[in-house]
N, C-alpha and C. Protein backbone atom coordinates (compact mmCIF):
# COMPACT_ATOMS: atom_id res chain seq x y z
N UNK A 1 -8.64 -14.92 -38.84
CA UNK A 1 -8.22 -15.66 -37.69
C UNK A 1 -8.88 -17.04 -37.77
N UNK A 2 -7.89 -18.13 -37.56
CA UNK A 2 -8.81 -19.47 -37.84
C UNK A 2 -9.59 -19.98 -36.66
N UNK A 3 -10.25 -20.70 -36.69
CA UNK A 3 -11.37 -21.22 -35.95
C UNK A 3 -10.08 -21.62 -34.58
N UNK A 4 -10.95 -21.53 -33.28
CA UNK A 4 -10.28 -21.79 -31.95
C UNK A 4 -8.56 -21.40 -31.59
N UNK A 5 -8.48 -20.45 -32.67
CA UNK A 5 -7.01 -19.26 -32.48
C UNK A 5 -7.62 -18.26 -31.45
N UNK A 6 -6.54 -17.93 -30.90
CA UNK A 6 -7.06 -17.14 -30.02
C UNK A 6 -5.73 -15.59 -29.95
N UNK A 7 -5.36 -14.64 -29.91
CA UNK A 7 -4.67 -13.42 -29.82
C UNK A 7 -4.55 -12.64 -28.59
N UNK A 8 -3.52 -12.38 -28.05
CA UNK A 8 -3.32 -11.60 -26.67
C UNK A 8 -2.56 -10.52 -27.16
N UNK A 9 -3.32 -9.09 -26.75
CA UNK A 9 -2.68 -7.57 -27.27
C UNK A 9 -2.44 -7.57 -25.92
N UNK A 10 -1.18 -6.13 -25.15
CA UNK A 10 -1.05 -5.36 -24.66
C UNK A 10 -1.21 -4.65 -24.93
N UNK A 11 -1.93 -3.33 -24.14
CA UNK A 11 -2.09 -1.97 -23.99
C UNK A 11 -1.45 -1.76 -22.58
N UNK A 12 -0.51 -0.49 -23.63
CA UNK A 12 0.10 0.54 -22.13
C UNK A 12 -0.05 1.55 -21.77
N UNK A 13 0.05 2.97 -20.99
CA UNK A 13 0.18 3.70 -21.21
C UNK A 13 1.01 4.91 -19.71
N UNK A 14 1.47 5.89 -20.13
CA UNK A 14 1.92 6.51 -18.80
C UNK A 14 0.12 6.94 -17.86
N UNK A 15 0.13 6.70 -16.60
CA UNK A 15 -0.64 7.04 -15.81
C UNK A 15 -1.01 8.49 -15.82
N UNK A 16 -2.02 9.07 -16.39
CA UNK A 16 -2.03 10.90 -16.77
C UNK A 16 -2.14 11.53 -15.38
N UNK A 17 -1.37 12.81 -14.86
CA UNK A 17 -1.73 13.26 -13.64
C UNK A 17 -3.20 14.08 -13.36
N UNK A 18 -3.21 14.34 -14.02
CA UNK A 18 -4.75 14.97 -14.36
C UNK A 18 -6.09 14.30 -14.25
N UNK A 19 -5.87 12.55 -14.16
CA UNK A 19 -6.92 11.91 -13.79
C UNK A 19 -6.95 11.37 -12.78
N UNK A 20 -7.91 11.01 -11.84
CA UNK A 20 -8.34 10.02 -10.80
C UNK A 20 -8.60 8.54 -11.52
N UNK A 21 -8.71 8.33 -12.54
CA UNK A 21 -9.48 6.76 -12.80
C UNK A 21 -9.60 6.56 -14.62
N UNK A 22 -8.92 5.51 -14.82
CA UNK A 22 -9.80 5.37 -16.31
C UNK A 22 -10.32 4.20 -16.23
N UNK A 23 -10.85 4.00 -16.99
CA UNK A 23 -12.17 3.25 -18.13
C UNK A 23 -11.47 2.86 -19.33
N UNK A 24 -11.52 1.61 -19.80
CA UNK A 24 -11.05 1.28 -20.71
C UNK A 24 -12.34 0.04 -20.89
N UNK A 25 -12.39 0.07 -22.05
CA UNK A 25 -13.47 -0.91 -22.57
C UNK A 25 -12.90 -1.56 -23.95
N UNK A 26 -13.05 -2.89 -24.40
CA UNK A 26 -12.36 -3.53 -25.75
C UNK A 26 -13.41 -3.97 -26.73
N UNK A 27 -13.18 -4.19 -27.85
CA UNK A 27 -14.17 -4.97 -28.24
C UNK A 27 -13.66 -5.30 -29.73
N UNK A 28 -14.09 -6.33 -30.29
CA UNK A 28 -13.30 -7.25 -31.48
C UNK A 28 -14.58 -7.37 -32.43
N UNK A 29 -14.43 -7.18 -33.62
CA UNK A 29 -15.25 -6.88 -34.46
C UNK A 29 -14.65 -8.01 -35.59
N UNK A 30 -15.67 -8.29 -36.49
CA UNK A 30 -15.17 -9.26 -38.00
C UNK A 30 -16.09 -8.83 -39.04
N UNK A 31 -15.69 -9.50 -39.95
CA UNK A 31 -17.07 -9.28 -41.13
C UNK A 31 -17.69 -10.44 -41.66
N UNK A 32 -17.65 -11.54 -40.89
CA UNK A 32 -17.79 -12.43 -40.71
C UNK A 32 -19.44 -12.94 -39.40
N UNK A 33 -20.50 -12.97 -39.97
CA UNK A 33 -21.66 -12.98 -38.86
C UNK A 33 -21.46 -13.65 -37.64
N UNK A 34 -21.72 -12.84 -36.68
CA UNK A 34 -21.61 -13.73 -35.24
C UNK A 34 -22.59 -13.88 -34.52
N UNK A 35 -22.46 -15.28 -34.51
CA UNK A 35 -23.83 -15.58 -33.83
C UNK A 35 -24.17 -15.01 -31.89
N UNK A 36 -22.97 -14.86 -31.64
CA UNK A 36 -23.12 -14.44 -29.90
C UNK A 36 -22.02 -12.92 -29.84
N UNK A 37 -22.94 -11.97 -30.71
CA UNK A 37 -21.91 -10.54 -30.63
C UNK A 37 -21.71 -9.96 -29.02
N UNK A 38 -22.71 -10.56 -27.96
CA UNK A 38 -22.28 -9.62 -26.50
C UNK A 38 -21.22 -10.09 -26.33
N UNK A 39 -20.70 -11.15 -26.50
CA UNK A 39 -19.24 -11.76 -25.67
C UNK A 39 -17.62 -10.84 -26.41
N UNK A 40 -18.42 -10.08 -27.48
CA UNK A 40 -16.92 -9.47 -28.11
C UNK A 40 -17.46 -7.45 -28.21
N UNK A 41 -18.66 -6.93 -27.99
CA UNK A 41 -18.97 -5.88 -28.92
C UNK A 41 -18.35 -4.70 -27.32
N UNK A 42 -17.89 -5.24 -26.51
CA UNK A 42 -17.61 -4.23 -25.23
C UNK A 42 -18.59 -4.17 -24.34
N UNK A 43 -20.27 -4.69 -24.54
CA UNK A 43 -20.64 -4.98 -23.28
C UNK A 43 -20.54 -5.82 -22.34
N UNK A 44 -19.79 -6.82 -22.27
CA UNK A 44 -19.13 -7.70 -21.41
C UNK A 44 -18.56 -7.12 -20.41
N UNK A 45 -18.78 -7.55 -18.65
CA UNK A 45 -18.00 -7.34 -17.99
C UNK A 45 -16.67 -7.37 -17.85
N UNK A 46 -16.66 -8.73 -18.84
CA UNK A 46 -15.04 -9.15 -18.91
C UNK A 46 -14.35 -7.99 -19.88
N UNK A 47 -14.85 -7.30 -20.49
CA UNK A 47 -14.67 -6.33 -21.59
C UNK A 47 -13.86 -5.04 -21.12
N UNK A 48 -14.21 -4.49 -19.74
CA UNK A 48 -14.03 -3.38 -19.22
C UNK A 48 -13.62 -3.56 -17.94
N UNK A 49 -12.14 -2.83 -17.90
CA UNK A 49 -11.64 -2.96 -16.64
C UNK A 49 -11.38 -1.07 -16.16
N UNK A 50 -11.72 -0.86 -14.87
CA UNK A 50 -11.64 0.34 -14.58
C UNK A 50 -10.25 0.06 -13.90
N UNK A 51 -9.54 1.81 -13.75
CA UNK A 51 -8.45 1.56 -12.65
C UNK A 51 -7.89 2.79 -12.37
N UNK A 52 -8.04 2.92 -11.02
CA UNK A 52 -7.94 3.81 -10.05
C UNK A 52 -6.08 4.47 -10.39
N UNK A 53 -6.14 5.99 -10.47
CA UNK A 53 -5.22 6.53 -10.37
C UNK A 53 -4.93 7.25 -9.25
N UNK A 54 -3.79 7.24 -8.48
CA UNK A 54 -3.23 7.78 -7.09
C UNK A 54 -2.45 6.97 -6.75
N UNK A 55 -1.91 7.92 -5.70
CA UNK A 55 -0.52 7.32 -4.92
C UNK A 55 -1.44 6.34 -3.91
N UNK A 56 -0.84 5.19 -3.92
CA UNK A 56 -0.83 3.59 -2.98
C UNK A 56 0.37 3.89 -2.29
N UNK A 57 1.04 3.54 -0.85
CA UNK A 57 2.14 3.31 -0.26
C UNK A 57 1.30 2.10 1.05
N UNK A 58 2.09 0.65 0.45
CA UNK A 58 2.21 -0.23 1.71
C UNK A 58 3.16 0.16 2.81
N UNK A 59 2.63 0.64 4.34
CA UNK A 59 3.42 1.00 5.31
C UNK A 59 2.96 -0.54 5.72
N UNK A 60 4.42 -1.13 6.25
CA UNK A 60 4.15 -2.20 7.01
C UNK A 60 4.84 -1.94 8.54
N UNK A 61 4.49 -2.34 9.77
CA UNK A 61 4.94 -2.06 10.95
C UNK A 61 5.14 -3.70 11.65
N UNK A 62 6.25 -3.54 11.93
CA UNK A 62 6.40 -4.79 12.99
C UNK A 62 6.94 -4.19 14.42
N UNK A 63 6.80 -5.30 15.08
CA UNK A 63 7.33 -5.15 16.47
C UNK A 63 8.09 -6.30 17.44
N UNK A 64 8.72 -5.70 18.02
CA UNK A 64 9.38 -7.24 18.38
C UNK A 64 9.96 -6.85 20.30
N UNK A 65 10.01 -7.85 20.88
CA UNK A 65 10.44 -7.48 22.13
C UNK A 65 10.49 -8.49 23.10
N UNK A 66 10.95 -8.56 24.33
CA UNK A 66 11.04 -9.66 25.30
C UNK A 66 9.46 -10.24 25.79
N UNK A 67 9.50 -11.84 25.87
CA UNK A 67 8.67 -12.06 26.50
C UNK A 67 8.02 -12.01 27.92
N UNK A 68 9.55 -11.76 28.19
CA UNK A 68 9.66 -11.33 30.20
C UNK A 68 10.82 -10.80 30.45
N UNK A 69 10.34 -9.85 31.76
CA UNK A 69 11.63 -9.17 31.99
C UNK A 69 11.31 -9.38 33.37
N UNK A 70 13.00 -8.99 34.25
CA UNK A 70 12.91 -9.07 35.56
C UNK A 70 12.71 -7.71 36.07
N UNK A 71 11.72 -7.24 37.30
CA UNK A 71 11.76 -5.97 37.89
C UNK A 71 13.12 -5.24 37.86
N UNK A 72 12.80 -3.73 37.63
CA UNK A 72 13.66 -2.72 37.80
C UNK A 72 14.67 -2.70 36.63
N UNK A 73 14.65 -3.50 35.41
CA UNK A 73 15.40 -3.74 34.33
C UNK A 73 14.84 -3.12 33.14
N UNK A 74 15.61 -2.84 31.92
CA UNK A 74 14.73 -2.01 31.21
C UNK A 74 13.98 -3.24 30.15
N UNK A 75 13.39 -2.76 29.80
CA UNK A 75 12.38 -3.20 28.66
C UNK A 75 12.62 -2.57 27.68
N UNK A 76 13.18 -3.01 26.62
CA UNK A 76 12.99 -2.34 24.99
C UNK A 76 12.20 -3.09 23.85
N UNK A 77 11.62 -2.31 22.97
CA UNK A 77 10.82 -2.95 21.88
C UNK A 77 11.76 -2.15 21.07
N UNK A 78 11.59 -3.27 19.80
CA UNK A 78 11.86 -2.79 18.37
C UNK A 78 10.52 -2.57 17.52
N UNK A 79 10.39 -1.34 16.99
CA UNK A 79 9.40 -1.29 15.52
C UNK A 79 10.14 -0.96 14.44
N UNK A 80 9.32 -1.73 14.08
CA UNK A 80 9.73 -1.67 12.48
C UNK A 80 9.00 -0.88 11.44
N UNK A 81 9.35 0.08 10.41
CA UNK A 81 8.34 0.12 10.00
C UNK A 81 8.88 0.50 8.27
N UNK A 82 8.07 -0.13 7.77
CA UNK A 82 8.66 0.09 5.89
C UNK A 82 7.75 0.57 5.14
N UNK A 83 7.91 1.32 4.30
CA UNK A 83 7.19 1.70 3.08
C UNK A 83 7.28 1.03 1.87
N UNK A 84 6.44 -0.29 1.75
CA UNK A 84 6.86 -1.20 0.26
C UNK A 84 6.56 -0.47 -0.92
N UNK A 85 6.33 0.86 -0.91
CA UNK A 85 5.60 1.30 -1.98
C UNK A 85 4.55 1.14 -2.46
N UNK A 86 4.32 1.30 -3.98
CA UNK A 86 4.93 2.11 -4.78
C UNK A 86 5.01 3.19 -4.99
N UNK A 87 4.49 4.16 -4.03
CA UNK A 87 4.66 5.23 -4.23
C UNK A 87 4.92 5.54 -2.39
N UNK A 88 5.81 7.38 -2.48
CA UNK A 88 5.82 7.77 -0.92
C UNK A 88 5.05 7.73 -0.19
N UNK A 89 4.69 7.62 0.79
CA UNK A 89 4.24 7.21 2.40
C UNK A 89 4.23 8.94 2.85
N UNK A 90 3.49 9.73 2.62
CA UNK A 90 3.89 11.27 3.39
C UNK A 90 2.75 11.14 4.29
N UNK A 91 3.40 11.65 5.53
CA UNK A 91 2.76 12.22 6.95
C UNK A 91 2.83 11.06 7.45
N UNK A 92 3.73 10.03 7.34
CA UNK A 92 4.15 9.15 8.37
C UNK A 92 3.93 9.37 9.86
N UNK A 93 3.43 8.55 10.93
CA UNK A 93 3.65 9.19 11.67
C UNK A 93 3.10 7.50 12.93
N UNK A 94 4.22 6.98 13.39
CA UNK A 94 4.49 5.67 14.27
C UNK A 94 4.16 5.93 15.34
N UNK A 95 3.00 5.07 16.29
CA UNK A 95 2.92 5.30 17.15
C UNK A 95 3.21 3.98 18.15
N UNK A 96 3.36 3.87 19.72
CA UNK A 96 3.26 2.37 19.80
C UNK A 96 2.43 2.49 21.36
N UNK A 97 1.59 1.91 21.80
CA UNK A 97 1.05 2.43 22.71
C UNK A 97 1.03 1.59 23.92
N UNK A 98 2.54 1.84 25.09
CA UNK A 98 2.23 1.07 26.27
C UNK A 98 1.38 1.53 27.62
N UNK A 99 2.06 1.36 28.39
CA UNK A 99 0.92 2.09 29.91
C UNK A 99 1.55 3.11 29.88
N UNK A 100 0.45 3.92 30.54
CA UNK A 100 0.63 5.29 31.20
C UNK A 100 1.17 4.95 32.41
N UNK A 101 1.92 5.95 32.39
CA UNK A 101 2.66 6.43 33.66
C UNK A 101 3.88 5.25 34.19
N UNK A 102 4.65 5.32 32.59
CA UNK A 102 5.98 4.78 33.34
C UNK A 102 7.12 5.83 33.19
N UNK A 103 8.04 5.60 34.17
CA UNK A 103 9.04 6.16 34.35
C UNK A 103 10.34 5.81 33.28
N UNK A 104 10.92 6.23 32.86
CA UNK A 104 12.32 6.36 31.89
C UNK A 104 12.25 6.30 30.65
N UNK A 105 10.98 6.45 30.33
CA UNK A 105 11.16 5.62 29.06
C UNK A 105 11.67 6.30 27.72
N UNK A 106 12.21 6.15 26.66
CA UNK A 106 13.23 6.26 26.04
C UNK A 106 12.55 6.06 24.47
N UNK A 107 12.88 6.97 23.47
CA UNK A 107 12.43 6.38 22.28
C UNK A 107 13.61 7.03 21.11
N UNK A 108 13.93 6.50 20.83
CA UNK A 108 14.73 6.45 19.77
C UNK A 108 14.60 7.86 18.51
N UNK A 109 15.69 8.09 17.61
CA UNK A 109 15.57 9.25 16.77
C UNK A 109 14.31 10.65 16.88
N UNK A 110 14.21 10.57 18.26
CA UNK A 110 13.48 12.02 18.68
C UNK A 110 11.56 11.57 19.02
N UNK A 111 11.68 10.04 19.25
CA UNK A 111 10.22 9.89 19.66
C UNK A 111 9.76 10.32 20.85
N UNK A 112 8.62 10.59 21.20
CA UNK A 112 8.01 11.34 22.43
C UNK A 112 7.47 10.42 23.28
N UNK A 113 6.85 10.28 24.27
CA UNK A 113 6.03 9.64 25.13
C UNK A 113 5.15 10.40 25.86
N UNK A 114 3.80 9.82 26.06
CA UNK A 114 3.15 11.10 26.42
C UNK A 114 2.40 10.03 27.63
N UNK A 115 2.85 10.20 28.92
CA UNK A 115 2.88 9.53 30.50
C UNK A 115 1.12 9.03 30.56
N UNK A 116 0.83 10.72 29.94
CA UNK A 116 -0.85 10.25 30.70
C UNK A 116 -1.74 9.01 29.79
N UNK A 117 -0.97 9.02 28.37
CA UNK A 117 -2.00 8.15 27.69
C UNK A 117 -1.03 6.96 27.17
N UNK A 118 0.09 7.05 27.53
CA UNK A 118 0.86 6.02 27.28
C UNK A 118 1.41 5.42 25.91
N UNK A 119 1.18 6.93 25.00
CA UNK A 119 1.43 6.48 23.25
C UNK A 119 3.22 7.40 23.08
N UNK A 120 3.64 6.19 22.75
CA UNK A 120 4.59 6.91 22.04
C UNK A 120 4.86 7.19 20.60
N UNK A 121 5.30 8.68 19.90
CA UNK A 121 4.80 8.93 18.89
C UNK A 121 6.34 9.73 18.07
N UNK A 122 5.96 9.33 16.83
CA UNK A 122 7.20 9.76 15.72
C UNK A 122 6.81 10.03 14.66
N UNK A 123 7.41 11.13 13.93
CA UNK A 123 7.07 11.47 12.50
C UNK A 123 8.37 11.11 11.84
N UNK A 124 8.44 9.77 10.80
CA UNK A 124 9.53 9.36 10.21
C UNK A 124 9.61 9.99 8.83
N UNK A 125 10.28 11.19 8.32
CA UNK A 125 10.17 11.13 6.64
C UNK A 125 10.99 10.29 5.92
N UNK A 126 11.50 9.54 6.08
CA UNK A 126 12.60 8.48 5.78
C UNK A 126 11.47 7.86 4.74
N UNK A 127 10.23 7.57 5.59
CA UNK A 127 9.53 6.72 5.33
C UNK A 127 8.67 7.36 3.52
N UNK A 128 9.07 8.29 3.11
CA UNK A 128 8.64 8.81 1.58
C UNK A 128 9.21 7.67 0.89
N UNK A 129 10.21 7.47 1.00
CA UNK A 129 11.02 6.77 -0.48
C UNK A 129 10.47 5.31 0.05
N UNK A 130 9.78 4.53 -1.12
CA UNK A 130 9.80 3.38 -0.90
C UNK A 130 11.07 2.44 -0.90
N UNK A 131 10.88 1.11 0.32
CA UNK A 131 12.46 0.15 0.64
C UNK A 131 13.30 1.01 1.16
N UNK A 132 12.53 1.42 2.14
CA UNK A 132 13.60 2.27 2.72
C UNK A 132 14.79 1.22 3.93
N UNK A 133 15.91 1.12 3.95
CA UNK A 133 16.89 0.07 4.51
C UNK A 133 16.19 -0.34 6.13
N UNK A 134 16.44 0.85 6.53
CA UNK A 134 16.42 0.74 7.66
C UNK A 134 15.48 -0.76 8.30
């Protein structure tokens, strides 16, 4: 390799299910004397990158709704809520929490409301598959 060349490898590999984490460490060797061997022999920080194996799922939640309403009219909120992935989102479960003790209130695809503490609550499985439309 000539003087101030420099080489970029990839390494790939499938993620093994059997592990929590690998360790990977590099190191570049010559036969050629080096005067500063820590910067290439794998004790370098820069040398070794660890990386966590498991399911990640970004749940993102939005919400959206009127800034004012007039008495005796209803009030609705929208939530939002997505799974960016990359992997499923299991035991989903949306909550949104207004006052206790209102009257009518209403929640969409089978959500509950519970008067005394004022949370309303949903278990979405939609929410497994990451990008989910909705």
């Amino acid at each position: 390799m000539a003087s101030g060349v420099s080489v970029t490898r990839t390494i790939g590999f499938i993620a093994p299910t059997t592990l929590t984490s690998v360790r990977n460490t590099a190191k570049s060797t010559s036969t050629t004397p080096d005067p500063a061997p820590g910067n290439n022999d794998g004790t370098s920080p820069n040398a070794t990158v660890s990386t966590s194996i498991g399911a990640v799922a970004d749940v993102v939640t939005r919400k959206s709704g009127p800034a004012s309403a007039n008495p005796g009219t209803t009030v609705s909120y929208t939530i939002s809520t997505a799974n960016n992935g990359p992997s499923q989102a299991e035991g989903v479960t949306i909550t949104d929490s207004i006052i206790p003790g209102l009257t009518g209130v209403t929640a969409s695809d089978g959500g509950t409301y519970n008067a005394a503490t004022g949370v309303v609550s949903q278990s979405d499985d939609r929410l497994y598959r990451p990008n989910y439309p909705d």
